[in-house]
C-alpha atoms as a PDB file:
ATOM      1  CA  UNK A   1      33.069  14.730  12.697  1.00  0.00           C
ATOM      2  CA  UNK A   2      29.854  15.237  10.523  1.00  0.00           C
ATOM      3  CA  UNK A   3      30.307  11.932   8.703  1.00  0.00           C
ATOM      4  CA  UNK A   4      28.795  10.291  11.903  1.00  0.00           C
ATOM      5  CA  UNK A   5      25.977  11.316  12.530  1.00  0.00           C
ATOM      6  CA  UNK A   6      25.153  11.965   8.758  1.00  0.00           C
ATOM      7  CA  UNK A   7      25.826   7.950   8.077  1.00  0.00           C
ATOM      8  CA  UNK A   8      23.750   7.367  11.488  1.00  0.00           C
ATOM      9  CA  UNK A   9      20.928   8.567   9.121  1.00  0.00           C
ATOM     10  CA  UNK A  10      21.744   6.530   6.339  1.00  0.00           C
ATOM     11  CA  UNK A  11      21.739   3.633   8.624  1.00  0.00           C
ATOM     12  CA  UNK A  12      18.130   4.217   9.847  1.00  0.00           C
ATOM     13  CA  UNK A  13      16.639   5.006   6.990  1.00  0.00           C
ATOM     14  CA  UNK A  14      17.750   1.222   5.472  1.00  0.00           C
ATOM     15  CA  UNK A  15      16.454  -0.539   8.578  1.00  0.00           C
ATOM     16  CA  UNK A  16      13.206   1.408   7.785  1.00  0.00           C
ATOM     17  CA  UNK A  17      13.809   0.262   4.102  1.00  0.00           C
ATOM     18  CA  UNK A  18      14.254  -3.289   5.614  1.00  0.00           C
ATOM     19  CA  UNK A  19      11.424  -3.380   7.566  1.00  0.00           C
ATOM     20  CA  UNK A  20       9.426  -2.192   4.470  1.00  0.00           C
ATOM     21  CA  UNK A  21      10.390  -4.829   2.108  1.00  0.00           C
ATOM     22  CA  UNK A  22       9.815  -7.262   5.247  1.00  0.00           C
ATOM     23  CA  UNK A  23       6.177  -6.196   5.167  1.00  0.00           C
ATOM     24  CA  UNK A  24       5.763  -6.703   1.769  1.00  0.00           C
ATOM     25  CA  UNK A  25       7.593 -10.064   1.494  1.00  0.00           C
ATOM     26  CA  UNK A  26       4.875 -11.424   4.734  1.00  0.00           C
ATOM     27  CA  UNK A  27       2.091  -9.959   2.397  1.00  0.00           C
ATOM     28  CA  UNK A  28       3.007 -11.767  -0.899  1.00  0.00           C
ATOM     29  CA  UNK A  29      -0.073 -14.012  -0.645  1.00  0.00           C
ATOM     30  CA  UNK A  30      -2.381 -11.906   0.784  1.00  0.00           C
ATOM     31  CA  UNK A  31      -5.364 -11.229  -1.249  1.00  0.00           C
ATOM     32  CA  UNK A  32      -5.879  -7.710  -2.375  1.00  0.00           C
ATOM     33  CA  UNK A  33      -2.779  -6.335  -0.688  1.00  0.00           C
ATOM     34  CA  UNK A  34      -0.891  -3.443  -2.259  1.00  0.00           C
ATOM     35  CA  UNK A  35       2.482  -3.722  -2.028  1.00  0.00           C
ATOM     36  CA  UNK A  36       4.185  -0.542  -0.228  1.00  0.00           C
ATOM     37  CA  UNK A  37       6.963   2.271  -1.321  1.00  0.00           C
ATOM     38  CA  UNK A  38       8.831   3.945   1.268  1.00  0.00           C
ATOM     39  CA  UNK A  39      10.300   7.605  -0.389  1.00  0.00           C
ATOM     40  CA  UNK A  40      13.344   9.320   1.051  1.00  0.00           C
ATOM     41  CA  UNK A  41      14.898  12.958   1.079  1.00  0.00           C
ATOM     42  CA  UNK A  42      17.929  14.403   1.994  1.00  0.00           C
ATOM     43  CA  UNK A  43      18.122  16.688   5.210  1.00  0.00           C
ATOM     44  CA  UNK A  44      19.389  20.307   5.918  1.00  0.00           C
ATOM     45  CA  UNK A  45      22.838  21.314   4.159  1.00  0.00           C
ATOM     46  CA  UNK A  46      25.307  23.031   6.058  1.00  0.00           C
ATOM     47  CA  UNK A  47      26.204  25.966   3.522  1.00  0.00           C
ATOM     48  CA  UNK A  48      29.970  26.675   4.027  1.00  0.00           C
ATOM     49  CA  UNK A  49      29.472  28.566   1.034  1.00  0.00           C
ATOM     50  CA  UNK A  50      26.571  29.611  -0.727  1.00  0.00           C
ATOM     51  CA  UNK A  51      26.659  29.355  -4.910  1.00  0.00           C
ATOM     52  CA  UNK A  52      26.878  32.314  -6.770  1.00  0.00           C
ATOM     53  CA  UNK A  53      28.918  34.622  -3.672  1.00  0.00           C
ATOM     54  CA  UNK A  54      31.005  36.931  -5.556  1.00  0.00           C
ATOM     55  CA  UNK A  55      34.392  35.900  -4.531  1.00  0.00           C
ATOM     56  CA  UNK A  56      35.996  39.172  -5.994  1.00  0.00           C
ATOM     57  CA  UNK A  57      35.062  42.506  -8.059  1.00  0.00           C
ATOM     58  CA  UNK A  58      32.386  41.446 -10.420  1.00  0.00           C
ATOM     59  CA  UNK A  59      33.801  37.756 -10.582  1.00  0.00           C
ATOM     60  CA  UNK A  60      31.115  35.063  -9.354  1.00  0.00           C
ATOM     61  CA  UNK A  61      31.375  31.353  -7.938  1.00  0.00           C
ATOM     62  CA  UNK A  62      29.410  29.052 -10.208  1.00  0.00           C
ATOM     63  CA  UNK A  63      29.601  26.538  -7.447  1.00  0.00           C
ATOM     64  CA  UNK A  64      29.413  26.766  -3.810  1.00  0.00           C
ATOM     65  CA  UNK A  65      30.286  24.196  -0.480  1.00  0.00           C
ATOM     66  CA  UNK A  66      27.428  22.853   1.028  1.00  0.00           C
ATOM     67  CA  UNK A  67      27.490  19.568   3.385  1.00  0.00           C
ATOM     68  CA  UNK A  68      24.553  17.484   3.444  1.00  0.00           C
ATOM     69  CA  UNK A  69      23.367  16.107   7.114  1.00  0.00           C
ATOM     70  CA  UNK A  70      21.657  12.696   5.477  1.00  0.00           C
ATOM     71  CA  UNK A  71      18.730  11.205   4.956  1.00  0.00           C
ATOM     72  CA  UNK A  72      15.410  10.522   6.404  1.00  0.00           C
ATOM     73  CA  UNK A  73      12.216   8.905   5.660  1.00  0.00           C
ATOM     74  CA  UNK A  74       9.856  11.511   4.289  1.00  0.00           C
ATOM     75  CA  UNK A  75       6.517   8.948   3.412  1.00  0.00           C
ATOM     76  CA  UNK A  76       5.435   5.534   2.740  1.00  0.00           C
ATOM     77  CA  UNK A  77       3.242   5.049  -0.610  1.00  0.00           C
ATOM     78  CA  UNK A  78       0.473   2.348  -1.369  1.00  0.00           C
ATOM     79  CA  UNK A  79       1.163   1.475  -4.937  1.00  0.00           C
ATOM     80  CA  UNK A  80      -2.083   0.146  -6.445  1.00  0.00           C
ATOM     81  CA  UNK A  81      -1.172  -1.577  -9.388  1.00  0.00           C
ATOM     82  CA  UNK A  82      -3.796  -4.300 -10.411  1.00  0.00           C
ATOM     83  CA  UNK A  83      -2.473  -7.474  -8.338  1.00  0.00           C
ATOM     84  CA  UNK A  84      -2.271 -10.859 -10.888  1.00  0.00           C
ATOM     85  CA  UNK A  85      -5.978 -11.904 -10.787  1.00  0.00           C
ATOM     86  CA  UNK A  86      -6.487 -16.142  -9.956  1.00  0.00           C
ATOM     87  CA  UNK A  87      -9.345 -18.439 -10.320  1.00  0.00           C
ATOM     88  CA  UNK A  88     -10.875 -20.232  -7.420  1.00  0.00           C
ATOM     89  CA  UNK A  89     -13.970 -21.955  -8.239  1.00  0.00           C
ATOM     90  CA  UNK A  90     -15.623 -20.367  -5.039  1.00  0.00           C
ATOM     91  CA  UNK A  91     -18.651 -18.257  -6.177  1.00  0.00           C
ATOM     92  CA  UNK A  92     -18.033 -16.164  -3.002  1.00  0.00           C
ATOM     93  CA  UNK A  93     -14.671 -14.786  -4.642  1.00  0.00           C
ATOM     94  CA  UNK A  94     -15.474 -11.570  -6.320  1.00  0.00           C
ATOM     95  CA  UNK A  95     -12.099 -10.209  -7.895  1.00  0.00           C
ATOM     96  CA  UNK A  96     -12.260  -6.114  -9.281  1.00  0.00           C
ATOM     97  CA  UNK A  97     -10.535  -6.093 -12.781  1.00  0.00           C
ATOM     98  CA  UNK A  98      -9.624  -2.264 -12.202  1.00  0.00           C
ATOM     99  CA  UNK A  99     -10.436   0.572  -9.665  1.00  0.00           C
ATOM    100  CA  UNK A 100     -12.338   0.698  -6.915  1.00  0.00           C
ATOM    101  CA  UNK A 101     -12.703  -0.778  -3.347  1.00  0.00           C
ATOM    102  CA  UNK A 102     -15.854  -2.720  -1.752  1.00  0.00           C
ATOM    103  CA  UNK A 103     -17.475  -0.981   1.281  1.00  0.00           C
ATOM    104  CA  UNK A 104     -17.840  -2.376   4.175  1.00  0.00           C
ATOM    105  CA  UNK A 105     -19.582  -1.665   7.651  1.00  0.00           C
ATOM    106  CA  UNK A 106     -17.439  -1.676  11.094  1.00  0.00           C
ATOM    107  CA  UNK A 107     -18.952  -1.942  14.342  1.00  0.00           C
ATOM    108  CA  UNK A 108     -18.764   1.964  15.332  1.00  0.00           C
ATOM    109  CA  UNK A 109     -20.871   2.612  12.363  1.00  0.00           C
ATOM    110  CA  UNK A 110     -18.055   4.053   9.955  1.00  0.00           C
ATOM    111  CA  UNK A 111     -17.257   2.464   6.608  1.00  0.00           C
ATOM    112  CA  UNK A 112     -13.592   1.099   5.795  1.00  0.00           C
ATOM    113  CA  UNK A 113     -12.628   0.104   2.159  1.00  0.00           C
ATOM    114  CA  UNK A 114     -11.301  -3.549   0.579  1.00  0.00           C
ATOM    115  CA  UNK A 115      -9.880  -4.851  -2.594  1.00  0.00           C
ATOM    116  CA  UNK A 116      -9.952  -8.493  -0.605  1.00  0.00           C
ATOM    117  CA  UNK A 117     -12.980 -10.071  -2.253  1.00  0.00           C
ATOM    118  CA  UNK A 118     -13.133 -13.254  -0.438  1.00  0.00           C
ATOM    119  CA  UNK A 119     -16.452 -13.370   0.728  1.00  0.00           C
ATOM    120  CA  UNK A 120     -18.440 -15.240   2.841  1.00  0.00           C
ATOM    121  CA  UNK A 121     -21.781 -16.149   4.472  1.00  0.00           C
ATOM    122  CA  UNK A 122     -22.677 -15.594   8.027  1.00  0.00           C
ATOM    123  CA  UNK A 123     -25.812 -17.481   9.890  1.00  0.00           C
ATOM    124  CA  UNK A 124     -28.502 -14.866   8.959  1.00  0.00           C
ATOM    125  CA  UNK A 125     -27.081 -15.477   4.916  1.00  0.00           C
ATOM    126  CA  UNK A 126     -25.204 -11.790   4.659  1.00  0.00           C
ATOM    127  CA  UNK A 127     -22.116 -11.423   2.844  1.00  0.00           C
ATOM    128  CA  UNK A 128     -19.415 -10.521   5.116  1.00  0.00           C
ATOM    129  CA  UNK A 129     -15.185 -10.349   5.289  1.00  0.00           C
ATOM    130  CA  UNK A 130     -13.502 -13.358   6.378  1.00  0.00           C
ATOM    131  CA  UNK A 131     -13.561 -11.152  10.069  1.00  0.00           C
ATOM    132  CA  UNK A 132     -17.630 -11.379  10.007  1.00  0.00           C
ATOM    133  CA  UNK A 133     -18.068  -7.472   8.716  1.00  0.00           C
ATOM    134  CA  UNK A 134     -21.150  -7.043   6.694  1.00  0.00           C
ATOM    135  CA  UNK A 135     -21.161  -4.778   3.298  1.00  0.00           C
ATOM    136  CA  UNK A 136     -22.299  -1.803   3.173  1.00  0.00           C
ATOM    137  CA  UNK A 137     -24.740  -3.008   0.388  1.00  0.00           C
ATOM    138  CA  UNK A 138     -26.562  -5.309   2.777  1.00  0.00           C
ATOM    139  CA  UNK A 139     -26.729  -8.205   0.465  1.00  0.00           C
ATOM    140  CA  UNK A 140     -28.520 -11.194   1.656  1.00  0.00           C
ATOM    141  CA  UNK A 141     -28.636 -14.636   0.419  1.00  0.00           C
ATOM    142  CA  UNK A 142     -31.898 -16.656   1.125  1.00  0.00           C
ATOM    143  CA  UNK A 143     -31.080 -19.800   2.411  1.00  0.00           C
ATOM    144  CA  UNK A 144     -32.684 -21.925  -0.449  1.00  0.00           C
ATOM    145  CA  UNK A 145     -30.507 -20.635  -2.794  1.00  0.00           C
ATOM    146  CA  UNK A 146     -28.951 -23.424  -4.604  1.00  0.00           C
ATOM    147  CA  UNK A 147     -26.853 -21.019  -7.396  1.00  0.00           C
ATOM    148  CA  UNK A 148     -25.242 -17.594  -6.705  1.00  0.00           C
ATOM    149  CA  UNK A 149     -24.422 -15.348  -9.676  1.00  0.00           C
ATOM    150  CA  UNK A 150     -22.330 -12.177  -9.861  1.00  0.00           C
ATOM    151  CA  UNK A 151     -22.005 -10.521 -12.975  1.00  0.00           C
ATOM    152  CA  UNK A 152     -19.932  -7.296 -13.733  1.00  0.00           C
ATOM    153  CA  UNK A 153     -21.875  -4.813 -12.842  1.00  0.00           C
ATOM    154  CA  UNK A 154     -22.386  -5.909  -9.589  1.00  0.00           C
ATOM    155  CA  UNK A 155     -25.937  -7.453 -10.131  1.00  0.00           C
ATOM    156  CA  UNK A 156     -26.479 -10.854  -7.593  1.00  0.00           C
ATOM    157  CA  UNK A 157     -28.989 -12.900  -8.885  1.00  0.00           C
ATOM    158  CA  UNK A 158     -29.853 -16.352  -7.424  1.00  0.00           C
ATOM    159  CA  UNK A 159     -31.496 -19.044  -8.389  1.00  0.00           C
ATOM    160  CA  UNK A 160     -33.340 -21.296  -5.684  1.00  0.00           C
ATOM    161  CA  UNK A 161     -34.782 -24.706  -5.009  1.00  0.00           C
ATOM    162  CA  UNK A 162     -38.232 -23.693  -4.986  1.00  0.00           C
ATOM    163  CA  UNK A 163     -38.033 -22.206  -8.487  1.00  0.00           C
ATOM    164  CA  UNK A 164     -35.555 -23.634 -10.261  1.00  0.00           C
ATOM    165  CA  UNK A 165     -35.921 -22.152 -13.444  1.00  0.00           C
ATOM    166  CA  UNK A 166     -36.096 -18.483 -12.069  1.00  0.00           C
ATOM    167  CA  UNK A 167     -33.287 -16.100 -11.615  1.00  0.00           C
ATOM    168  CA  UNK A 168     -33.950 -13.371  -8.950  1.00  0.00           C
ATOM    169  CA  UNK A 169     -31.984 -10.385  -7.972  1.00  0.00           C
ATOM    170  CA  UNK A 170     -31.208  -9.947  -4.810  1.00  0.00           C
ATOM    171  CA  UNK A 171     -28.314  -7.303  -3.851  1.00  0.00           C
ATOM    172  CA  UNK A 172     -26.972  -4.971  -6.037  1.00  0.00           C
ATOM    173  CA  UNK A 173     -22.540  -4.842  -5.425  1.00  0.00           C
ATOM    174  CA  UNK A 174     -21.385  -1.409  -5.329  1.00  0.00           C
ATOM    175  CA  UNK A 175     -17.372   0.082  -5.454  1.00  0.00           C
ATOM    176  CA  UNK A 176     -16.187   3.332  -4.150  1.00  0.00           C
ATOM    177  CA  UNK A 177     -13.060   5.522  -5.791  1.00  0.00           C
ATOM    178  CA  UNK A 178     -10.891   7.719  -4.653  1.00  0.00           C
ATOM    179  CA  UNK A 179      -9.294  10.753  -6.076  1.00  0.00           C
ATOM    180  CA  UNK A 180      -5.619   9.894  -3.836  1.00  0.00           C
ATOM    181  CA  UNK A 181      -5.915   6.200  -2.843  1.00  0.00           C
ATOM    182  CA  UNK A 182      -2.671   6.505  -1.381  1.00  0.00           C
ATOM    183  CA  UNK A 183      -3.638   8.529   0.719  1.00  0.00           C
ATOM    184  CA  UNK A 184      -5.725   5.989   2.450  1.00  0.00           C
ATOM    185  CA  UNK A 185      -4.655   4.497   5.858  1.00  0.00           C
ATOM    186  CA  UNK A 186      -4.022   0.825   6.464  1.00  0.00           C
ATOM    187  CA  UNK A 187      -5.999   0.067   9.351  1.00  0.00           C
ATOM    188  CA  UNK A 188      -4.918  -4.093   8.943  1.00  0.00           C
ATOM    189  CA  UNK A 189      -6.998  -6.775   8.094  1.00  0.00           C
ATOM    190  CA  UNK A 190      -7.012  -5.734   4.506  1.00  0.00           C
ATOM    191  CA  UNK A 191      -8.800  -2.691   5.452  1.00  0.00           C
ATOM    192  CA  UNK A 192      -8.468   1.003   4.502  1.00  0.00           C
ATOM    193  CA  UNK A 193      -9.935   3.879   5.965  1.00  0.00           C
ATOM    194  CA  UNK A 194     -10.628   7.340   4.096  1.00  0.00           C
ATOM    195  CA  UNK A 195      -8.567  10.542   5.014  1.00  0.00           C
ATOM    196  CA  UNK A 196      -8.365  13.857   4.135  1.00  0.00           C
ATOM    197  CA  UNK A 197      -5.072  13.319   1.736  1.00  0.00           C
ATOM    198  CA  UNK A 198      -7.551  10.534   0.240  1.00  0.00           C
ATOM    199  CA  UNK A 199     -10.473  12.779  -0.701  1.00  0.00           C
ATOM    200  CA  UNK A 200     -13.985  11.603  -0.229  1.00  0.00           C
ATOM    201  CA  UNK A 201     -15.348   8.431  -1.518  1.00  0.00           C
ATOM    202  CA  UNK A 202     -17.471   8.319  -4.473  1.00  0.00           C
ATOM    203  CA  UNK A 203     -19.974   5.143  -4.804  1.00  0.00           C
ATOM    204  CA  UNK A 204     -21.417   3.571  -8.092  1.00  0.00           C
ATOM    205  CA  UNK A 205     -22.498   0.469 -10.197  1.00  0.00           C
ATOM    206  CA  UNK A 206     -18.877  -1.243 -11.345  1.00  0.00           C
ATOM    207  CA  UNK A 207     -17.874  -0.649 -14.983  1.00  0.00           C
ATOM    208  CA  UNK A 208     -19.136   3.120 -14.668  1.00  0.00           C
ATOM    209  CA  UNK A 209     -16.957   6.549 -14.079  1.00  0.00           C
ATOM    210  CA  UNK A 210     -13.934   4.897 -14.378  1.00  0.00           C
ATOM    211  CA  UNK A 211     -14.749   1.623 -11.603  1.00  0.00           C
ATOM    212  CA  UNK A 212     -13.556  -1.864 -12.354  1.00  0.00           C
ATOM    213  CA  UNK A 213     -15.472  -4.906 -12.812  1.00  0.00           C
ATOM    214  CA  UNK A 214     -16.105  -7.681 -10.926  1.00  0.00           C
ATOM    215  CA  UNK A 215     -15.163 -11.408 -11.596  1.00  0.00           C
ATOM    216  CA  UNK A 216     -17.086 -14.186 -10.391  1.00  0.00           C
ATOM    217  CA  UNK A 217     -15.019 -17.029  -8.674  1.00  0.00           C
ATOM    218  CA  UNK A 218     -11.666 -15.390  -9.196  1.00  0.00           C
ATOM    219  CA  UNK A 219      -9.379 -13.510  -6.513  1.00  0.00           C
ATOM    220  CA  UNK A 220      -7.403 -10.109  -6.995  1.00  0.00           C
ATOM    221  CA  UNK A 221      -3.925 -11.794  -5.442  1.00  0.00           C
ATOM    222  CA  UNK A 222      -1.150  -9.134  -3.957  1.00  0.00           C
ATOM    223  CA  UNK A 223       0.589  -7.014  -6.459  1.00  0.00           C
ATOM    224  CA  UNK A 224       4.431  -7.665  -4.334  1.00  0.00           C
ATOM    225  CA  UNK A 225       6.336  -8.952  -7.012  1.00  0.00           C
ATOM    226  CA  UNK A 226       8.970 -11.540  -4.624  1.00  0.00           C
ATOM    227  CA  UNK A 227      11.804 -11.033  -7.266  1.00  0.00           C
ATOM    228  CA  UNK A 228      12.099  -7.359  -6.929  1.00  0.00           C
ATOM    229  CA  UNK A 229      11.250  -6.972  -3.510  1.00  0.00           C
ATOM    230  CA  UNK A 230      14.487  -9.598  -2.587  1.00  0.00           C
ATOM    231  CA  UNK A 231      16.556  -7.014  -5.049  1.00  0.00           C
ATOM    232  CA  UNK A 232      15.849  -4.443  -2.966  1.00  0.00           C
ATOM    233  CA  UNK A 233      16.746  -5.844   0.134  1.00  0.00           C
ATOM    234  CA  UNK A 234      20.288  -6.776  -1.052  1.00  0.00           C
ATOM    235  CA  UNK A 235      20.308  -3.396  -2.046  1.00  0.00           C
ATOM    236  CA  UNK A 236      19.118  -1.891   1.714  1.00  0.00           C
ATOM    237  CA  UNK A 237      21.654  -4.495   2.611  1.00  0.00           C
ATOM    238  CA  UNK A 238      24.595  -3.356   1.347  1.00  0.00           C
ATOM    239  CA  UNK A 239      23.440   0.669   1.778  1.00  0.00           C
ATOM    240  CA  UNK A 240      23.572  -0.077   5.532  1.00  0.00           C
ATOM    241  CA  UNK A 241      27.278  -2.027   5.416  1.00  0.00           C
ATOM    242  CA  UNK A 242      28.772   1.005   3.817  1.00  0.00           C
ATOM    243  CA  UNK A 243      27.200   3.441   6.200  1.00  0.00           C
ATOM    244  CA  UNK A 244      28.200   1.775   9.002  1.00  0.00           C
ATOM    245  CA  UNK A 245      31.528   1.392   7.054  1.00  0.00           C
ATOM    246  CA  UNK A 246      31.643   5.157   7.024  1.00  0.00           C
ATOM    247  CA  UNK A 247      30.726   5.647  10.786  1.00  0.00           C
ATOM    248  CA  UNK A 248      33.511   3.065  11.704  1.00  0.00           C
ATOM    249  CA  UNK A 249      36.117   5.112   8.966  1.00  0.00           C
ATOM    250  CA  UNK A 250      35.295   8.240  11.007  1.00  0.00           C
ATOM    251  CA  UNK A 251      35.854   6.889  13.972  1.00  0.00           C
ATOM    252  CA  UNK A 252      39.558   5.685  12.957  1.00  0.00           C
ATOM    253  CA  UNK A 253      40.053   9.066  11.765  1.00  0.00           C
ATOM    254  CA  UNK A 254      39.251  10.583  14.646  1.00  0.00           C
ATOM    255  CA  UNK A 255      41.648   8.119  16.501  1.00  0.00           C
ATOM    256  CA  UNK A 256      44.603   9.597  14.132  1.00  0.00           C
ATOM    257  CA  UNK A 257      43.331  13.079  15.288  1.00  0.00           C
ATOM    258  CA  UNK A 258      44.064  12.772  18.851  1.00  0.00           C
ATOM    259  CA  UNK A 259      46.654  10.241  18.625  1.00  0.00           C
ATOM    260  CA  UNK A 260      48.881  13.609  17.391  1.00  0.00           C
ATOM    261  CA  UNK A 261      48.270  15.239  20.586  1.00  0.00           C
ATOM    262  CA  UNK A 262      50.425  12.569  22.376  1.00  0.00           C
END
């Protein structure tokens, strides 16, 4: 019986659903995170008859009798809708109202991509991740700095003990777009890498060709909205009870089947 092994698929593809939402529901306060879609498509028909056979001298089916196989998982999607955007008083949180990703600097020498804009200082004064990576802009605070400005182009300007009534530039903050950002690949730790379904990176000052701007002591939060992830689940939920609802009717009917043989 077809109906097993086609509800089999309907059954998987829910606990991949599941696991999904799961994801997305650990992520909920994760700065920067972009909540992800999981798409679906139907498999190979079995085409008992195809639509539009002529079924007798110059007389034509409008339908035909095809029997689907199921479902499987065809992609997961990043969907990067602006996440709600939260003060925090810190002047090393650096939202992006808009597009665009900071670059930042891995140990192989390759460059992976953030929204997450909580920043910090390491012992030599550079900005890094929470993780320790430096930026790709190779911003440096000097150590007397008693005030750190960021405005939304990207400009840092500090302003230190020695001169208190001088502002100086130090770093300039730079964002990179992509063409496909879902087509970028979550390496973890709030990092994406470029591919070639993302298209190369371009670079440039924020508030220019189309890049957000930045937001001094404020934090880009995740975009998972809790309410309509937990509807979803119920939904995955009861998909898989009435799949494996189907598997367990074809099984009875299959009982009937060879019970007649007796």
């Amino acid at each position: 019986m077809k109906a097993l092994h086609t509800a089999g698929t309907g059954m998987k593809v829910q606990q991949l659903q599941v696991d999904t939402i799961a994801n997305n529901l650990a992520n909920a306060n994760t700065a920067g995170f972009k909540r992800t879609q999981i798409d679906f498509q139907d498999l190979l028909y079995v085409n008992l008859q195809r639509p539009g056979l002529e079924t007798s001298s110059g007389v034509v089916s409008p339908t035909g009798l095809q029997v689907g196989s199921g479902a499987r998982a065809a992609s997961t999607t990043k969907v990067f809708s602006q996440g709600v955007i939260s003060e925090t008083h810190r002047d090393l949180d650096i939202a992006i109202q808009g597009d665009g990703f900071y670059q930042v600097a891995l140990p192989d020498g390759s460059t992976a991509y953030t929204r997450d804009g909580s920043f910090r200082l390491n012992a030599q004064g550079a900005l890094v991740t929470t993780d320790g990576l430096p930026l790709v802009d190779g911003i440096t605070i000097p150590a007397d700095a008693t005030s750190i400005q960021v405005g939304k182009d990207g400009t840092i300007s500090v302003i230190s003990a020695g001169a208190p009534e001088t502002t100086t530039q130090v770093g300039q903050l730079n964002l990179a777009r992509f063409a496909n950002p879902a087509g970028l690949s979550s390496e973890g730790g709030n990092l994406f890498r470029e591919t070639p379904a993302s298209g190369t990176p371009t670079a440039g000052v924020p508030g220019q060709d189309g890049r957000g701007q930045l937001m001094q002591s404020f934090l880009e939060r995740s975009n998972v909205e809790v309410v309509t992830e937990l509807v979803n689940l119920i939904i995955a939920q009861r998909a898989y009870e009435v799949n494996s609802r189907a598997i367990k009717t074809g099984d009875e009917m299959l009982g009937i089947a060879n019970s007649m043989t007796r």
